[in-house]
C-alpha atoms as a PDB file:
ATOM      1  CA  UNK A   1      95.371 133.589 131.775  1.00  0.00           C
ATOM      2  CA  UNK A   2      97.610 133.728 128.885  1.00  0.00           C
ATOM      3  CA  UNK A   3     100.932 131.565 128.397  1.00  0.00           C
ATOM      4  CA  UNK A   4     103.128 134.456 129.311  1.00  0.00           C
ATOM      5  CA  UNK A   5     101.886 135.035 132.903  1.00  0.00           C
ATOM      6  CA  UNK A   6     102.027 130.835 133.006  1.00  0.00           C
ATOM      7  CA  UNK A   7     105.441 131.465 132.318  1.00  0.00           C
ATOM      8  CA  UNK A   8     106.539 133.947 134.372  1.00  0.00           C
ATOM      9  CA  UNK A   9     104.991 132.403 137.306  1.00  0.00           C
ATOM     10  CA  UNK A  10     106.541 129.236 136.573  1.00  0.00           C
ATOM     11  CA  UNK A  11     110.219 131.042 135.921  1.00  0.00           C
ATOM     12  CA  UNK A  12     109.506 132.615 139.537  1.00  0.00           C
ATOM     13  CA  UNK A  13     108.135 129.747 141.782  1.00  0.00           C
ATOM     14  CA  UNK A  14     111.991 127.693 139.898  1.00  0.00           C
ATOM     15  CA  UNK A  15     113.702 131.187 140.628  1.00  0.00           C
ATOM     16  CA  UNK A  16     112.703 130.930 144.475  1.00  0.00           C
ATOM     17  CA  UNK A  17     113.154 127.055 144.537  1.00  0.00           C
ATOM     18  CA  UNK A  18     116.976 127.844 143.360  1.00  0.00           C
ATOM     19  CA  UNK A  19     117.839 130.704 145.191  1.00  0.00           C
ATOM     20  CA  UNK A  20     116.090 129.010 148.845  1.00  0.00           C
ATOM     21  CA  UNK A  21     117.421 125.668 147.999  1.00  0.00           C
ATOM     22  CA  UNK A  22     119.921 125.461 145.335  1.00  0.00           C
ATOM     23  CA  UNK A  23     122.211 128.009 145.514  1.00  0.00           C
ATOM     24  CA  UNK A  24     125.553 127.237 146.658  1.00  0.00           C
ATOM     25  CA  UNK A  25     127.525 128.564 149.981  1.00  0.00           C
ATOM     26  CA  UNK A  26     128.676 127.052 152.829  1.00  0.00           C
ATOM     27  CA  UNK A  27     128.534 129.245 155.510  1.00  0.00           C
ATOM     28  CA  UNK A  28     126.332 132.325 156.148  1.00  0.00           C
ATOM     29  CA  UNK A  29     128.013 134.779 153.528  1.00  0.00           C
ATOM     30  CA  UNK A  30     125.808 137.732 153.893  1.00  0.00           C
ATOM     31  CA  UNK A  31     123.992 140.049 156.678  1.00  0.00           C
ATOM     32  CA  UNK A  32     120.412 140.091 157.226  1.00  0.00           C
ATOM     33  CA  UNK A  33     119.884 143.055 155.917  1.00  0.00           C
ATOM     34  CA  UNK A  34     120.683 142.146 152.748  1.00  0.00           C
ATOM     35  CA  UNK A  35     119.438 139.172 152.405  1.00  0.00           C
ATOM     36  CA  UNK A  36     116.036 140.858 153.638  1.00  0.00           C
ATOM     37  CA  UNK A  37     116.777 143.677 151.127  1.00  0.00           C
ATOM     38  CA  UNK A  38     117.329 140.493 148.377  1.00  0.00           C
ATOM     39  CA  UNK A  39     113.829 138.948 149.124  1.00  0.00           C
ATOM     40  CA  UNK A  40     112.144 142.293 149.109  1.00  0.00           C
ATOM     41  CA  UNK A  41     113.468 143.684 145.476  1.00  0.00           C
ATOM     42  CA  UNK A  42     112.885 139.941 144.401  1.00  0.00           C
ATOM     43  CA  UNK A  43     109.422 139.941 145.536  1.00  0.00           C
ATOM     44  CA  UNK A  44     109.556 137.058 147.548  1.00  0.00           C
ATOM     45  CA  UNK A  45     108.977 139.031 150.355  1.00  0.00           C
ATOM     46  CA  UNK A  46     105.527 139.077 149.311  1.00  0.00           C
ATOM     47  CA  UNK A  47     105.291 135.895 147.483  1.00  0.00           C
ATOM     48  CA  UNK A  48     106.247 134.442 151.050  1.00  0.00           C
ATOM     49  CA  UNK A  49     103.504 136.175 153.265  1.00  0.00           C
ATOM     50  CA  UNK A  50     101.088 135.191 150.921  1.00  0.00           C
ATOM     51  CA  UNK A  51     101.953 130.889 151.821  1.00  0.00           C
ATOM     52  CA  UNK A  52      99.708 130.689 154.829  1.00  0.00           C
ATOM     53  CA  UNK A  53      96.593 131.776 152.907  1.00  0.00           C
ATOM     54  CA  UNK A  54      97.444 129.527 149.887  1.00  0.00           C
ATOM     55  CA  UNK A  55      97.713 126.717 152.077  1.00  0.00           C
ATOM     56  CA  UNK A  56      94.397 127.348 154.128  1.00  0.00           C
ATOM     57  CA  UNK A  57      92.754 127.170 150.475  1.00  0.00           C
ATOM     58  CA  UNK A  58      94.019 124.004 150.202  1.00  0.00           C
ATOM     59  CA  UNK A  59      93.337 122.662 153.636  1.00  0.00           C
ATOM     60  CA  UNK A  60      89.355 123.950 152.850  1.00  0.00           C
ATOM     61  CA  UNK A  61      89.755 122.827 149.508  1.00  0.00           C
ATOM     62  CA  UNK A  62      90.261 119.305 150.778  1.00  0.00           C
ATOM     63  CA  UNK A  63      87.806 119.277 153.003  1.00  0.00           C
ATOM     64  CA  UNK A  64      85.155 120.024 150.557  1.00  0.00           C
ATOM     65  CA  UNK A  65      86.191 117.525 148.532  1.00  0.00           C
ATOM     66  CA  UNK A  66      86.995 114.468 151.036  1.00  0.00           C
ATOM     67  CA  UNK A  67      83.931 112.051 152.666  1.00  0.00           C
ATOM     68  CA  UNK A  68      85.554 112.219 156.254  1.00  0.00           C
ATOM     69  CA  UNK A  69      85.272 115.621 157.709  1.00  0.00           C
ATOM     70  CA  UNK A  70      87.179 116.569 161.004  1.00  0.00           C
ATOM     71  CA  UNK A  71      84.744 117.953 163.878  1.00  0.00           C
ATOM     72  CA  UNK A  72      85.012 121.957 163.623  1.00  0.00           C
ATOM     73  CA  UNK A  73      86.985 122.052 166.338  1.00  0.00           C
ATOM     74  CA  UNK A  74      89.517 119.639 164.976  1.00  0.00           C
ATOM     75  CA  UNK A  75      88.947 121.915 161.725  1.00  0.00           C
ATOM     76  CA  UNK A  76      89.691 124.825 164.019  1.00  0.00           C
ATOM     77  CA  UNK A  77      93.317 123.363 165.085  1.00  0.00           C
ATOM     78  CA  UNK A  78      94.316 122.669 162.035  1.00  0.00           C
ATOM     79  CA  UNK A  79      93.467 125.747 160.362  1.00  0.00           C
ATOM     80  CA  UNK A  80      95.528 127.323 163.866  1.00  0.00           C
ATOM     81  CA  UNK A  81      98.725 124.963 163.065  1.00  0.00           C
ATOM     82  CA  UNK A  82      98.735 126.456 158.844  1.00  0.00           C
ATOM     83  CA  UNK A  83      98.527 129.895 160.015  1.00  0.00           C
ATOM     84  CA  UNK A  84     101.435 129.570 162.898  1.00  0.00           C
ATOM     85  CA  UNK A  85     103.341 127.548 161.048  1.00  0.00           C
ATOM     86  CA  UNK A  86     103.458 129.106 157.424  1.00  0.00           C
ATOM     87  CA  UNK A  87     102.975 132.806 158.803  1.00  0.00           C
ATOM     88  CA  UNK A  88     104.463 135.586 156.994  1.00  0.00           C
ATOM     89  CA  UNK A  89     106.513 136.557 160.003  1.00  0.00           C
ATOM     90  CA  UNK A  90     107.941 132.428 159.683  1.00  0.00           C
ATOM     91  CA  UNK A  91     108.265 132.173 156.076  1.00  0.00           C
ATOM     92  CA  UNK A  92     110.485 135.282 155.731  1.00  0.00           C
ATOM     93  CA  UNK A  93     112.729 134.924 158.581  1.00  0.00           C
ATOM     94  CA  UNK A  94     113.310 131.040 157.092  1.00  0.00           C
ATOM     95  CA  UNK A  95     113.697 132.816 153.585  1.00  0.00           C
ATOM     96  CA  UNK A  96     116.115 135.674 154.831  1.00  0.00           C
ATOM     97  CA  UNK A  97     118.208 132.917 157.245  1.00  0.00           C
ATOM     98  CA  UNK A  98     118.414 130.679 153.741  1.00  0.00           C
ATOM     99  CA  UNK A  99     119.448 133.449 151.413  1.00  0.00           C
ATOM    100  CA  UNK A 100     122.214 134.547 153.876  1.00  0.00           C
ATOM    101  CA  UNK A 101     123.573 131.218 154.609  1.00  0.00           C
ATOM    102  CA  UNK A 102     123.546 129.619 150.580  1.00  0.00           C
ATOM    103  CA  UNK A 103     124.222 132.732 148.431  1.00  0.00           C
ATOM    104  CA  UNK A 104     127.802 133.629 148.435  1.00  0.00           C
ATOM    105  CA  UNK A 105     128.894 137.525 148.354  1.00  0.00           C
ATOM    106  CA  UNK A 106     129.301 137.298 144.800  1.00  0.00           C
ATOM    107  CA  UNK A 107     125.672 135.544 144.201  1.00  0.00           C
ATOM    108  CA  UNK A 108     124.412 138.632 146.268  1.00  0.00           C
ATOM    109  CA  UNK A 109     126.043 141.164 144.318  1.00  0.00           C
ATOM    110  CA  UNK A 110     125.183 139.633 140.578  1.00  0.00           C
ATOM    111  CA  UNK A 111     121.422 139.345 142.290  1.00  0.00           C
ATOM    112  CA  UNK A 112     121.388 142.629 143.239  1.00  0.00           C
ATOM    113  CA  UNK A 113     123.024 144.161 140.151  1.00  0.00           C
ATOM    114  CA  UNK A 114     119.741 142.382 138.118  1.00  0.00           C
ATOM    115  CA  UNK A 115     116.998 143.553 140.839  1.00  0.00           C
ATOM    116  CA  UNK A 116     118.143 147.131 140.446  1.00  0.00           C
ATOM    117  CA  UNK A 117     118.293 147.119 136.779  1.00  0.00           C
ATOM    118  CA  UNK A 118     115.463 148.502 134.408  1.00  0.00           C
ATOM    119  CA  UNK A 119     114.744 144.871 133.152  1.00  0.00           C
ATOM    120  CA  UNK A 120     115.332 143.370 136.490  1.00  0.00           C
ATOM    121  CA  UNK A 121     113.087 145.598 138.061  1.00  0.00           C
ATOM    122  CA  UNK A 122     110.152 145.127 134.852  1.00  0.00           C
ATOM    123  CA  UNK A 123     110.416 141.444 135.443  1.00  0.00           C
ATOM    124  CA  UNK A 124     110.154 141.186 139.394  1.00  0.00           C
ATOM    125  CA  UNK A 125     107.298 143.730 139.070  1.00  0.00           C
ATOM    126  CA  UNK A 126     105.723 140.994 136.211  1.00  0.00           C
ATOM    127  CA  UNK A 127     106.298 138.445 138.677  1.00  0.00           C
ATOM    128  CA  UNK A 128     104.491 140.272 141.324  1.00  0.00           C
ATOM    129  CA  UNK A 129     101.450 140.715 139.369  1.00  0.00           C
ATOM    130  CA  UNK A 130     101.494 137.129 138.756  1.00  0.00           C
ATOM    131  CA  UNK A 131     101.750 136.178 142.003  1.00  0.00           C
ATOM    132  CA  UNK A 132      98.592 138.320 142.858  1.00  0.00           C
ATOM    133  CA  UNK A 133      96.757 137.009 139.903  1.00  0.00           C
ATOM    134  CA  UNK A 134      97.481 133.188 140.719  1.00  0.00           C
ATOM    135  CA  UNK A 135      94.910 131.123 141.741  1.00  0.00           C
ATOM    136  CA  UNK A 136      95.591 127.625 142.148  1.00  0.00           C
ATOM    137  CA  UNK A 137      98.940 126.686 142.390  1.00  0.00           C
ATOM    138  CA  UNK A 138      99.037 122.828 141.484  1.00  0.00           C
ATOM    139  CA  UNK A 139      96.740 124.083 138.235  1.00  0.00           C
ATOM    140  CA  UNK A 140      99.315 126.701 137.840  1.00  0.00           C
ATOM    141  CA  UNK A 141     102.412 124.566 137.911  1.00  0.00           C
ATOM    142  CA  UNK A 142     100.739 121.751 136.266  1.00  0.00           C
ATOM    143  CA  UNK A 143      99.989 124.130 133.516  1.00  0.00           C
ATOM    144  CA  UNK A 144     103.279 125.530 133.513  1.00  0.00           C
ATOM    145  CA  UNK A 145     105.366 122.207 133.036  1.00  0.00           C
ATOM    146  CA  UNK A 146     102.458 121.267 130.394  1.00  0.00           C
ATOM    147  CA  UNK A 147     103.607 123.924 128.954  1.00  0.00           C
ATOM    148  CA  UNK A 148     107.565 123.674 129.469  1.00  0.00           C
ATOM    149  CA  UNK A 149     107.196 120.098 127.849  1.00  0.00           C
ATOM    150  CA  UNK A 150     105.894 121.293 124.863  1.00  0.00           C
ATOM    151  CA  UNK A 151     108.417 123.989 124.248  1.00  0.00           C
ATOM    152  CA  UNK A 152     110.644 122.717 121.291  1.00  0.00           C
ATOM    153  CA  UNK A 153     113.994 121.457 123.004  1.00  0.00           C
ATOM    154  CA  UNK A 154     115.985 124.351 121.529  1.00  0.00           C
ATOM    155  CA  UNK A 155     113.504 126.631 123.442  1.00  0.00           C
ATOM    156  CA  UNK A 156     113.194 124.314 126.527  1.00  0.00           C
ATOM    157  CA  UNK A 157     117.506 124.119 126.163  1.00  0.00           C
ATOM    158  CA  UNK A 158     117.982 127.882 126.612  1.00  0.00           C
ATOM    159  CA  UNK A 159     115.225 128.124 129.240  1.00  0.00           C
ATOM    160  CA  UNK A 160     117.699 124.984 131.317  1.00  0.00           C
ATOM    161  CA  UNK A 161     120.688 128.209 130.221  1.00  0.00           C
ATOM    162  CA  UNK A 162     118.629 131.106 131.794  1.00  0.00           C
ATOM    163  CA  UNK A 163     117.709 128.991 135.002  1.00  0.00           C
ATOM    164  CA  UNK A 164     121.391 127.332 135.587  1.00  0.00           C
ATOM    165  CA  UNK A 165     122.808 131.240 134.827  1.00  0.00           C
ATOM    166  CA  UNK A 166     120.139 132.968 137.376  1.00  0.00           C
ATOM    167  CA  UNK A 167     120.564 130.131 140.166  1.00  0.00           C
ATOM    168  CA  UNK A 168     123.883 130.172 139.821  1.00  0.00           C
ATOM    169  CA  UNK A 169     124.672 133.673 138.742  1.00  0.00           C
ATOM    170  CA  UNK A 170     127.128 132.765 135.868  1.00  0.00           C
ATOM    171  CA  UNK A 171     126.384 131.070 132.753  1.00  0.00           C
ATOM    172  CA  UNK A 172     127.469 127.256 132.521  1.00  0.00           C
ATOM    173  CA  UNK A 173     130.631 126.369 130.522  1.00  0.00           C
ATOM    174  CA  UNK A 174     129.378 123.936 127.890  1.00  0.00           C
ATOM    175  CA  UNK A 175     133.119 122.964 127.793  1.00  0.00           C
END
């Protein structure tokens, strides 16, 4: 996998983190609609259906690796809890209640405005392939801050720019 894809998937996974968690609004600002309309030209509509099976790799994962095992049936359970409670069904309707209560109308709109642009679109559709292509997620982002930390700061300083201007859809005033 080359550094580009590392990249992108690493610029997505902070994209997601930002818009989910550190976007600012108080209230709910937008509909459902369009915060479900948000996630899906985003592609975190997909990105978030595909948590359940990323964590049951994980949950196996660990139990190849660990000395204790759990009894199958104990296995069984477990396996029942991921899949109920990182579903796609669960993980969107969490993801569409967050995007309409922390973006504000004018986050939307700037959001939207990118998504539906040629470049926007390019880059959500690069993302997407990256998602599909990813394999394990800790290698991924370990890679990926490997990676960020050896950018040379001028690179690493407008990558900080691009993240602060997409999570908070204006650039920063350096003032």
């Amino acid at each position: 996998m080359n550094w580009e894809v590392q990249l992108i998937k690493l610029l997505s996974f902070l994209l997601l983190s930002a818009i989910l968690f550190g976007a600012g609004g108080t209230h709910a600002q937008t509909d459902h609609a369009t915060a479900e309309n948000l996630l899906r030209k985003s592609g975190l509509w997909d990105q978030l259906g595909s948590v359940a099976p990323q964590v049951q790799a994980g949950f196996a994962e660990a139990l190849s690796q660990g000395d204790s095992k759990p009894s199958a049936a104990e296995a069984e359970r477990i396996s029942r809890v991921i899949e109920n409670a990182f579903s796609a069904t669960r993980m969107r309707a969490v993801g569409i209640k967050l995007v309409a209560k922390k973006l504000s109308a004018r986050d939307v709109a700037d959001l939207l405005r990118w998504y539906d642009s040629p470049i926007g679109r390019h880059i959500a559709k690069l993302e997407a392939k990256a998602s599909e292509e990813s394999g394990d997620l800790q290698a991924l982002m370990k890679q990926g801050l490997a990676l960020l930390e050896s950018s040379p700061p001028p690179r690493r300083k407008l990558l900080d720019e691009l993240l602060v201007f997409v999570a908070c859809g204006r650039a920063e005033n350096p003032a």
